[in-house]
N, C-alpha and C. Protein backbone atom coordinates (compact mmCIF):
# COMPACT_ATOMS: atom_id res chain seq x y z
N UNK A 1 9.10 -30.26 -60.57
CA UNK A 1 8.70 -30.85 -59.32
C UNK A 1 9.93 -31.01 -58.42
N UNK A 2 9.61 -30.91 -57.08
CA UNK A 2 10.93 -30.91 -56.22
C UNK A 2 10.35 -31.94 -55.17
N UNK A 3 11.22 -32.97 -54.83
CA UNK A 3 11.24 -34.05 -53.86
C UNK A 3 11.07 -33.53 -52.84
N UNK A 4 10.21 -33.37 -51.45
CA UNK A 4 10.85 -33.61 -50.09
C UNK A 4 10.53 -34.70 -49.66
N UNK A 5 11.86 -35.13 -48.75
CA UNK A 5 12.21 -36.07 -47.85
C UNK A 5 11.85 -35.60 -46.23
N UNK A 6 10.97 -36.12 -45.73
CA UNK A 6 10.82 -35.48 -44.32
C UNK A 6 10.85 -37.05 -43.04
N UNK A 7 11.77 -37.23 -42.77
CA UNK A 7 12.43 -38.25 -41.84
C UNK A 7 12.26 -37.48 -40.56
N UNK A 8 11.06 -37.70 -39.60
CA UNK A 8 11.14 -37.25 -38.50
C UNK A 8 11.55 -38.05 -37.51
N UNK A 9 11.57 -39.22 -37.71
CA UNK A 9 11.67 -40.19 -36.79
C UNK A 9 10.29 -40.98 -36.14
N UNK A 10 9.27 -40.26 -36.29
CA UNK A 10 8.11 -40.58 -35.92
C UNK A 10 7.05 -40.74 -36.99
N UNK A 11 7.29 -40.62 -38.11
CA UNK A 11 6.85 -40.87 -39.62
C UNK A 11 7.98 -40.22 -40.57
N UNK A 12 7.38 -40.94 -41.87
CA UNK A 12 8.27 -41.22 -43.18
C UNK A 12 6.90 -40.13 -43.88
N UNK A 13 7.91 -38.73 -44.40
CA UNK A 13 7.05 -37.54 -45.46
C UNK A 13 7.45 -37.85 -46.36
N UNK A 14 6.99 -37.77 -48.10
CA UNK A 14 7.65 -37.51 -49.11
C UNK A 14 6.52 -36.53 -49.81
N UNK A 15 7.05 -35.57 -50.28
CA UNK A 15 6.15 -34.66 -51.21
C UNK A 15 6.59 -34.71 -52.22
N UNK A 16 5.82 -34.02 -53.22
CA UNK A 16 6.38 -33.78 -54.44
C UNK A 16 5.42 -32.08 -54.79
N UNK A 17 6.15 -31.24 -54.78
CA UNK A 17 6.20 -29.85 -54.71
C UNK A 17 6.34 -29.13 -55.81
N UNK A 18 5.55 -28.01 -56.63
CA UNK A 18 5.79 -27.47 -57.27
C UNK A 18 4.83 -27.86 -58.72
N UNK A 19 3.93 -28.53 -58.22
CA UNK A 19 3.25 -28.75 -59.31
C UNK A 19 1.75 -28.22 -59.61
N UNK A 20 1.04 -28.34 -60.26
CA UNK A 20 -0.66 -27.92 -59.53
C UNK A 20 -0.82 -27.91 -58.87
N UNK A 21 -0.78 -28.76 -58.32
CA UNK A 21 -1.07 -29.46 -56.45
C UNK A 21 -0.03 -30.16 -55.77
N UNK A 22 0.19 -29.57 -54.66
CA UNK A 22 1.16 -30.91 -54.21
C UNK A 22 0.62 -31.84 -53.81
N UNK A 23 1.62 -32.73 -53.62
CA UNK A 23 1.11 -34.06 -53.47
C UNK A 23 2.19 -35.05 -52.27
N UNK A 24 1.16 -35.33 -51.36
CA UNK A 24 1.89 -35.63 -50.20
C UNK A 24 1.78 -37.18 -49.55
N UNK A 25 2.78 -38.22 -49.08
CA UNK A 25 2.29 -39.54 -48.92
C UNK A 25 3.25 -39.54 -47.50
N UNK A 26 2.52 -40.23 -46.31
CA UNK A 26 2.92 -40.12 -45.07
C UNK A 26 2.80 -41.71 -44.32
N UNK A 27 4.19 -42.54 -44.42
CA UNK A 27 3.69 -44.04 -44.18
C UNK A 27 4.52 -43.89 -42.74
N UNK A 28 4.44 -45.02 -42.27
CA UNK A 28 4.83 -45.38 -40.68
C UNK A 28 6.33 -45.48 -41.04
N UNK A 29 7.61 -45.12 -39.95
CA UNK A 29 9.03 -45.56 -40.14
C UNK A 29 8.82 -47.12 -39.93
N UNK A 30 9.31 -47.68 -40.79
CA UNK A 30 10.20 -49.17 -41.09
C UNK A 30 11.59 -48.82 -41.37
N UNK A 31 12.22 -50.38 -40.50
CA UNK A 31 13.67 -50.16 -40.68
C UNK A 31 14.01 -50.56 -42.23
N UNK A 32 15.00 -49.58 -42.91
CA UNK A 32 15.29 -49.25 -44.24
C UNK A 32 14.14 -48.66 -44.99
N UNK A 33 14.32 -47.42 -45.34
CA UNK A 33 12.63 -46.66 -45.76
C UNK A 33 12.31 -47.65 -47.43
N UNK A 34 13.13 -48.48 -47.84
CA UNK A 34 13.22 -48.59 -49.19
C UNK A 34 11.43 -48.79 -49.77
N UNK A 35 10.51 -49.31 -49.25
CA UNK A 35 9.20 -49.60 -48.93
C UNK A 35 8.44 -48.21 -49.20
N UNK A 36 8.67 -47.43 -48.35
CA UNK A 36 7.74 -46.24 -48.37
C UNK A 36 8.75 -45.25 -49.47
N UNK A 37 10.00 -45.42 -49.77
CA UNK A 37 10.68 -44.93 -51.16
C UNK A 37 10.04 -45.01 -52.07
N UNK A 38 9.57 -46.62 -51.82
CA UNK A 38 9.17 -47.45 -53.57
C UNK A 38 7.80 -46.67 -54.09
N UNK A 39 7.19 -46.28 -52.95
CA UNK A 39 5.26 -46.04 -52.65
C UNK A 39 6.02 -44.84 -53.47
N UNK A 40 6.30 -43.88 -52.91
CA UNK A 40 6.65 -42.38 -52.99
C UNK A 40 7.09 -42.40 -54.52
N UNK A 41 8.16 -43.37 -55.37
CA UNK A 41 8.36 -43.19 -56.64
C UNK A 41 6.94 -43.42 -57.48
N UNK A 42 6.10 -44.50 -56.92
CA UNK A 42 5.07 -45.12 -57.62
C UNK A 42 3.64 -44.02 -57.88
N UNK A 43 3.34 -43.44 -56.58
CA UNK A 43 3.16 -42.15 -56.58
C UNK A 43 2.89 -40.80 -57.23
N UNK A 44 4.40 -40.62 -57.07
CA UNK A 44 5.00 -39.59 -57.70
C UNK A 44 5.40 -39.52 -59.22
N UNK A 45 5.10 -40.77 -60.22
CA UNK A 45 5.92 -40.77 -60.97
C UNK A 45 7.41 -40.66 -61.21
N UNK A 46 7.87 -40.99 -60.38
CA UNK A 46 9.48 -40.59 -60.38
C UNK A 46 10.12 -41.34 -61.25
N UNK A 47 9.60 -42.88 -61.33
CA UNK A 47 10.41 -43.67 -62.83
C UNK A 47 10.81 -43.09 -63.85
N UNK A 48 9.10 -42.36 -64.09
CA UNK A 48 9.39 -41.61 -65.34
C UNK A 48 9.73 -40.44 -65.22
N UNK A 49 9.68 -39.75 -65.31
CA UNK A 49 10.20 -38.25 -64.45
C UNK A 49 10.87 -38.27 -63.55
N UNK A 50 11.93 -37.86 -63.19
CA UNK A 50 13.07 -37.43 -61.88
C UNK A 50 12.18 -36.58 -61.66
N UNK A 51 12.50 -35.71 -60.28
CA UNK A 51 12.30 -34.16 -60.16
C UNK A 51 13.43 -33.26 -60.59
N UNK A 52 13.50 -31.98 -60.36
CA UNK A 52 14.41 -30.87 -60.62
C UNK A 52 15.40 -30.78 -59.33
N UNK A 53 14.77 -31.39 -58.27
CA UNK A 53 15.98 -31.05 -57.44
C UNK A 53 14.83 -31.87 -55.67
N UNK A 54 15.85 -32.38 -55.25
CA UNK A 54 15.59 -32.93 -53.78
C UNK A 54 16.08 -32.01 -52.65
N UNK A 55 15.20 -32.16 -51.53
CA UNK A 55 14.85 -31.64 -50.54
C UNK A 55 14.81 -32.16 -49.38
N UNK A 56 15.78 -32.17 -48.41
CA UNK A 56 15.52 -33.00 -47.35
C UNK A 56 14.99 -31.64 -46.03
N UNK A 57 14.15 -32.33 -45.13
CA UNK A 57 13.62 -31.81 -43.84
C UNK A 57 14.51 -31.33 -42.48
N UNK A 58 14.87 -31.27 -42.50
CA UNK A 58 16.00 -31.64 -40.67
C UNK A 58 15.34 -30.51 -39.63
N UNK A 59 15.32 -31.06 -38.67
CA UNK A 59 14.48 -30.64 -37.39
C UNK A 59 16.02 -30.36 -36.66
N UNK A 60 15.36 -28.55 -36.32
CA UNK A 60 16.30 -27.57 -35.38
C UNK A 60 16.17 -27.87 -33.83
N UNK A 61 16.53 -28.16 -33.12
CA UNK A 61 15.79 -28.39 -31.63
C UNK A 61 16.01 -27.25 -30.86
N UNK A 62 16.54 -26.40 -31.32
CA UNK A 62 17.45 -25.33 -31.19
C UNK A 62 15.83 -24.19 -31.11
N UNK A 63 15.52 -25.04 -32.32
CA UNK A 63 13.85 -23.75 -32.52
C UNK A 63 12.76 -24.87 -31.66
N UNK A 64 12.84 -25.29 -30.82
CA UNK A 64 12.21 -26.07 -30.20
C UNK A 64 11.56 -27.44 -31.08
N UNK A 65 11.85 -28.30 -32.47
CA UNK A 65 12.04 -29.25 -32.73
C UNK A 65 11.73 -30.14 -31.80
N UNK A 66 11.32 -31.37 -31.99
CA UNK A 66 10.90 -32.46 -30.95
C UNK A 66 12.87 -33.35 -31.31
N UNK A 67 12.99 -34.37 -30.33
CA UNK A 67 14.29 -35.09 -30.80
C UNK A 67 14.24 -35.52 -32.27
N UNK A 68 15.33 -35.56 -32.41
CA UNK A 68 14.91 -36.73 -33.87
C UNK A 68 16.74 -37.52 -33.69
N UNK A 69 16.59 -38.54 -33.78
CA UNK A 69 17.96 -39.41 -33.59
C UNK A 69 18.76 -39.29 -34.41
N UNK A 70 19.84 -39.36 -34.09
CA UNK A 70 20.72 -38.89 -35.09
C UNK A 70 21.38 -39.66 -36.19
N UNK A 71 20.67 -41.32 -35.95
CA UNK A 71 20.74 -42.00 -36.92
C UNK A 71 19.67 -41.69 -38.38
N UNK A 72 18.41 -41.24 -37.89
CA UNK A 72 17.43 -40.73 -38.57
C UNK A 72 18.41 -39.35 -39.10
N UNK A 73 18.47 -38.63 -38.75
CA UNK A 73 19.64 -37.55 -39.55
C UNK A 73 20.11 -37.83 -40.84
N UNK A 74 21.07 -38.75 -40.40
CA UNK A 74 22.18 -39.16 -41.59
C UNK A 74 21.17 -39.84 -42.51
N UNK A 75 20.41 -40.61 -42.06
CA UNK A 75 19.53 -41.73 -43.17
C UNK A 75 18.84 -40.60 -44.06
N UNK A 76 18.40 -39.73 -43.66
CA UNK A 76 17.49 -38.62 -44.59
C UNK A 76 18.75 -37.88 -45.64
N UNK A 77 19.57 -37.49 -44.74
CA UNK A 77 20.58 -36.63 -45.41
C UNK A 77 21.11 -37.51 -46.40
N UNK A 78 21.78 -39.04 -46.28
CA UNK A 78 22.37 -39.84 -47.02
C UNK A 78 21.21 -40.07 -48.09
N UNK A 79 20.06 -40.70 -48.35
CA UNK A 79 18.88 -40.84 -49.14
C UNK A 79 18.85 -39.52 -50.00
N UNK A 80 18.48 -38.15 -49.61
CA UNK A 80 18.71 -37.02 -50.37
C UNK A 80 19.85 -36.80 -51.31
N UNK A 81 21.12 -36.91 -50.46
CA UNK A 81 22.05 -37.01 -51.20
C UNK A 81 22.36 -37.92 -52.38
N UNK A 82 21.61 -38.90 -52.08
CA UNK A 82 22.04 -40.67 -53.03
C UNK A 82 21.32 -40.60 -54.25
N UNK A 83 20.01 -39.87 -54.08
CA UNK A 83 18.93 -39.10 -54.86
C UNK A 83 19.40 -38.63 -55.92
N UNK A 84 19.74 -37.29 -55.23
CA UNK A 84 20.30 -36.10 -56.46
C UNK A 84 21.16 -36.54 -56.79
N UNK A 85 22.45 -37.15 -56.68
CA UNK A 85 23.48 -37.82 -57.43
C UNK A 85 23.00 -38.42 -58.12
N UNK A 86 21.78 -40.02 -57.96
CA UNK A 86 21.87 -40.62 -59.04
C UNK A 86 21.19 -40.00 -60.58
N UNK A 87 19.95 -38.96 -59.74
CA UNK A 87 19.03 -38.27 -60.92
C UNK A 87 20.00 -36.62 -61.77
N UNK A 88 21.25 -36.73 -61.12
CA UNK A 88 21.84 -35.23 -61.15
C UNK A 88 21.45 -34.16 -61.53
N UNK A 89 20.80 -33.66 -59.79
CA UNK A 89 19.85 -32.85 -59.75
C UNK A 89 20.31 -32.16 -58.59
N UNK A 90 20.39 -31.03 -58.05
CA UNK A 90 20.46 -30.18 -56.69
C UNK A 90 19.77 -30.48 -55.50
N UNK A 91 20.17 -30.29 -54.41
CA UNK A 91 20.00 -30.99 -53.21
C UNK A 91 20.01 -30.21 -52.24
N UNK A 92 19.13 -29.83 -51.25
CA UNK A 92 18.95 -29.29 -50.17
C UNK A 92 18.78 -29.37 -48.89
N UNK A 93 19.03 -28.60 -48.10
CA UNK A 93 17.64 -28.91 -46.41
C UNK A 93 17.16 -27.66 -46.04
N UNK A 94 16.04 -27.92 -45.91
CA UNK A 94 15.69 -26.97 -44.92
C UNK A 94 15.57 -27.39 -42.95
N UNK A 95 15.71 -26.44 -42.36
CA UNK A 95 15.37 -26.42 -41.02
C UNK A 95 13.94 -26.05 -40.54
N UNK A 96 13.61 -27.34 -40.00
CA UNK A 96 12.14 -27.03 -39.28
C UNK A 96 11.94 -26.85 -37.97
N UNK A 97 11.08 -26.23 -37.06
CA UNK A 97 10.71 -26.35 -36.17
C UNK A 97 9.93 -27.52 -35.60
N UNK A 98 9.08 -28.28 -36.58
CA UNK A 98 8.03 -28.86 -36.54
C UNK A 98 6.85 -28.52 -36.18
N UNK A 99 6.34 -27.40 -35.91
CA UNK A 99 5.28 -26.73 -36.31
C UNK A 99 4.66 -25.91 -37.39
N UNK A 100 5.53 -26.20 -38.40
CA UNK A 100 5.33 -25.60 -39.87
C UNK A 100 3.86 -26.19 -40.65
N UNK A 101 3.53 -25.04 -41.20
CA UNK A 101 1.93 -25.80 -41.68
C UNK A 101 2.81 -26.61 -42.90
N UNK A 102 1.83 -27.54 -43.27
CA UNK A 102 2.40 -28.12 -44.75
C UNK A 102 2.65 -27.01 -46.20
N UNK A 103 1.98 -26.15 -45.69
CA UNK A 103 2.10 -24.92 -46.73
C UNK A 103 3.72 -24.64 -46.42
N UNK A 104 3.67 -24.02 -45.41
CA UNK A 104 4.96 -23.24 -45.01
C UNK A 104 5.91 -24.42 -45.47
N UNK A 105 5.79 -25.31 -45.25
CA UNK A 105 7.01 -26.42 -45.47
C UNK A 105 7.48 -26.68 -46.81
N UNK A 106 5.98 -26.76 -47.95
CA UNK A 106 6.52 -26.47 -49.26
C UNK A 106 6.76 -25.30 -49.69
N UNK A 107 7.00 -24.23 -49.14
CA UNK A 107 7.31 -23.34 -49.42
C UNK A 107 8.64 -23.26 -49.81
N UNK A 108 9.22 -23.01 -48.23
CA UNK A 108 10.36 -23.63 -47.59
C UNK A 108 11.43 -24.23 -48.81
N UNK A 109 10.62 -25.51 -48.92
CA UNK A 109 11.48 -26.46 -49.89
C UNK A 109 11.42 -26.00 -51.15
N UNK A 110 10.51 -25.03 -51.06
CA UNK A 110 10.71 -24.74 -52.95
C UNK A 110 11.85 -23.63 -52.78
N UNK A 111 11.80 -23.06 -52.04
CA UNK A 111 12.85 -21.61 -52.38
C UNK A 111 14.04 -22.25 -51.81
N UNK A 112 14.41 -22.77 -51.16
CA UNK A 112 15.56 -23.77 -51.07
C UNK A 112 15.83 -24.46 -52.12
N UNK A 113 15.50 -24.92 -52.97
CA UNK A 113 15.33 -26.18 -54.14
C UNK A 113 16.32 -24.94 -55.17
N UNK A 114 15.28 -23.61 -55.35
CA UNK A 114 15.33 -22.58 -56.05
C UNK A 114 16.69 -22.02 -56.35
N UNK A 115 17.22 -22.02 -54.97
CA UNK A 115 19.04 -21.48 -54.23
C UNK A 115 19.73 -22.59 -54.23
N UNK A 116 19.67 -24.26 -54.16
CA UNK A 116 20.48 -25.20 -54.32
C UNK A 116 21.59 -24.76 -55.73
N UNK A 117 22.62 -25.01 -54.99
CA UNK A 117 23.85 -25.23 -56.67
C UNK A 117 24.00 -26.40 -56.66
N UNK A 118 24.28 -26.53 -57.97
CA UNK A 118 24.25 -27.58 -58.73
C UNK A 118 25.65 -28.36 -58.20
N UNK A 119 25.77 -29.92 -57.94
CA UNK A 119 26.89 -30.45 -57.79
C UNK A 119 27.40 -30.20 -56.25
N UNK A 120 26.90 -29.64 -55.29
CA UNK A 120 27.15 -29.29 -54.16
C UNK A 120 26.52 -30.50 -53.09
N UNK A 121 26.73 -31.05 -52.03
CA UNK A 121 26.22 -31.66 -50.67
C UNK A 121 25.33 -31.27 -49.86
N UNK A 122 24.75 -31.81 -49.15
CA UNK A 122 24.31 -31.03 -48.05
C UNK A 122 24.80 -32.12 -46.71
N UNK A 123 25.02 -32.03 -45.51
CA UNK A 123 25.67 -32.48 -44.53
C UNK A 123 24.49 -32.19 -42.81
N UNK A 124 24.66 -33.48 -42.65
CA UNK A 124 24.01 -33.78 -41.13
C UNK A 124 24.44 -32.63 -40.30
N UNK A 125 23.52 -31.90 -39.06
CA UNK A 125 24.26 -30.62 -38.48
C UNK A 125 22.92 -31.44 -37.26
N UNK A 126 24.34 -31.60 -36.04
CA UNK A 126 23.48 -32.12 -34.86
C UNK A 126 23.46 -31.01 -33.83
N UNK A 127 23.01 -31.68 -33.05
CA UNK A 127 22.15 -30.55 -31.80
C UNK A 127 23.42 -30.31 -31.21
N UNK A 128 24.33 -31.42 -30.60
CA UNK A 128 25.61 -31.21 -29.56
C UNK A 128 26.60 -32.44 -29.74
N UNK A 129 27.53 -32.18 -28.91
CA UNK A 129 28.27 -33.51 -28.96
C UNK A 129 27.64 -34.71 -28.77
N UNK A 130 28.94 -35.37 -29.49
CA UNK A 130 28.30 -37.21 -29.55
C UNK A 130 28.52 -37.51 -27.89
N UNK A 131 27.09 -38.43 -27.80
CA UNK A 131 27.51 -38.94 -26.03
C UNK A 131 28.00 -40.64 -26.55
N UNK A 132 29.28 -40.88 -25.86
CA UNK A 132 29.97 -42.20 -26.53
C UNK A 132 30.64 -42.55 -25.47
N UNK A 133 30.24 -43.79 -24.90
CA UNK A 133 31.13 -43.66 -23.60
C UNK A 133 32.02 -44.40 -23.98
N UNK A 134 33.23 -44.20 -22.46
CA UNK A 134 34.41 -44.64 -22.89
C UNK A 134 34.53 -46.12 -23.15
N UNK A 135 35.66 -46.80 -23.88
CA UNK A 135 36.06 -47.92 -24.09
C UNK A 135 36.04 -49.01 -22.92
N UNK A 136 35.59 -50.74 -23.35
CA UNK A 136 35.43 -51.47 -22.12
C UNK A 136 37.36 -51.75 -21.94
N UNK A 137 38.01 -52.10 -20.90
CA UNK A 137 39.29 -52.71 -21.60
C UNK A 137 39.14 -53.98 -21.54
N UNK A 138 40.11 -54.31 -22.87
CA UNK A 138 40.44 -55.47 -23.39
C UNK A 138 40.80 -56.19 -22.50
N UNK A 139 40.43 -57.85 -22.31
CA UNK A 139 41.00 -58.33 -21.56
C UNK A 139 42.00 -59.59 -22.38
């Protein structure tokens, strides 16, 4: 079975891929997902069973993608990552458009899952520069 993590910003995905059936749970974003994590292990069986390897989502805007914030970014990417480290297991992303059927998406994540090496990262990749404006001065 392979985890995806799908952090759009506008809902919280978690699948679990690769099995008879997949199996898919879709709760509202709350700040800290730990809530819709807990659902997704309870779920999924994950207590007892890890999966073989995690999967995170990240939206291309590039392929016309809706926004997704770039705090939502890191939170998916960091969670994936925090994942496969603790279960030591391989770790991925795929790039979506957000028009992917749910088929196409586990697809996606399985043949990605498939090509993950073992012990490797995967890393936040944003649209453009950070907008940060300049410093107030000190008074």
């Amino acid at each position: 079975m392979v985890l995806l993590l799908d952090h759009s910003g506008e809902r919280l995905v978690f699948g679990a891929l690769g099995g008879r059936k997949d199996k898919w749970l879709r709760t509202p974003p709350v700040v800290g997902g730990f809530g819709p994590l807990a659902k997704a292990f309870k779920a999924f069986g994950l207590r007892r069973r890890p999966p073989q390897a995690v999967v995170a989502a990240l939206y291309d805007r590039a392929a016309g993608a809706p926004h997704v914030p770039w705090s939502v970014v890191r939170a998916a990417v960091a969670a994936a990552n925090t994942l496969a480290f603790a279960w030591n297991v391989p770790v991925a992303a795929i790039r979506l458009s957000g028009r992917e059927s749910r088929d196409e998406v586990a697809a996606l994540a399985l043949a990605a899952a498939a090509k993950a090496p073992p012990g490797e990262w995967i890393s936040a990749v944003y649209s453009g520069e950070p907008n940060i404006s300049k410093a107030k001065k000190v008074i």
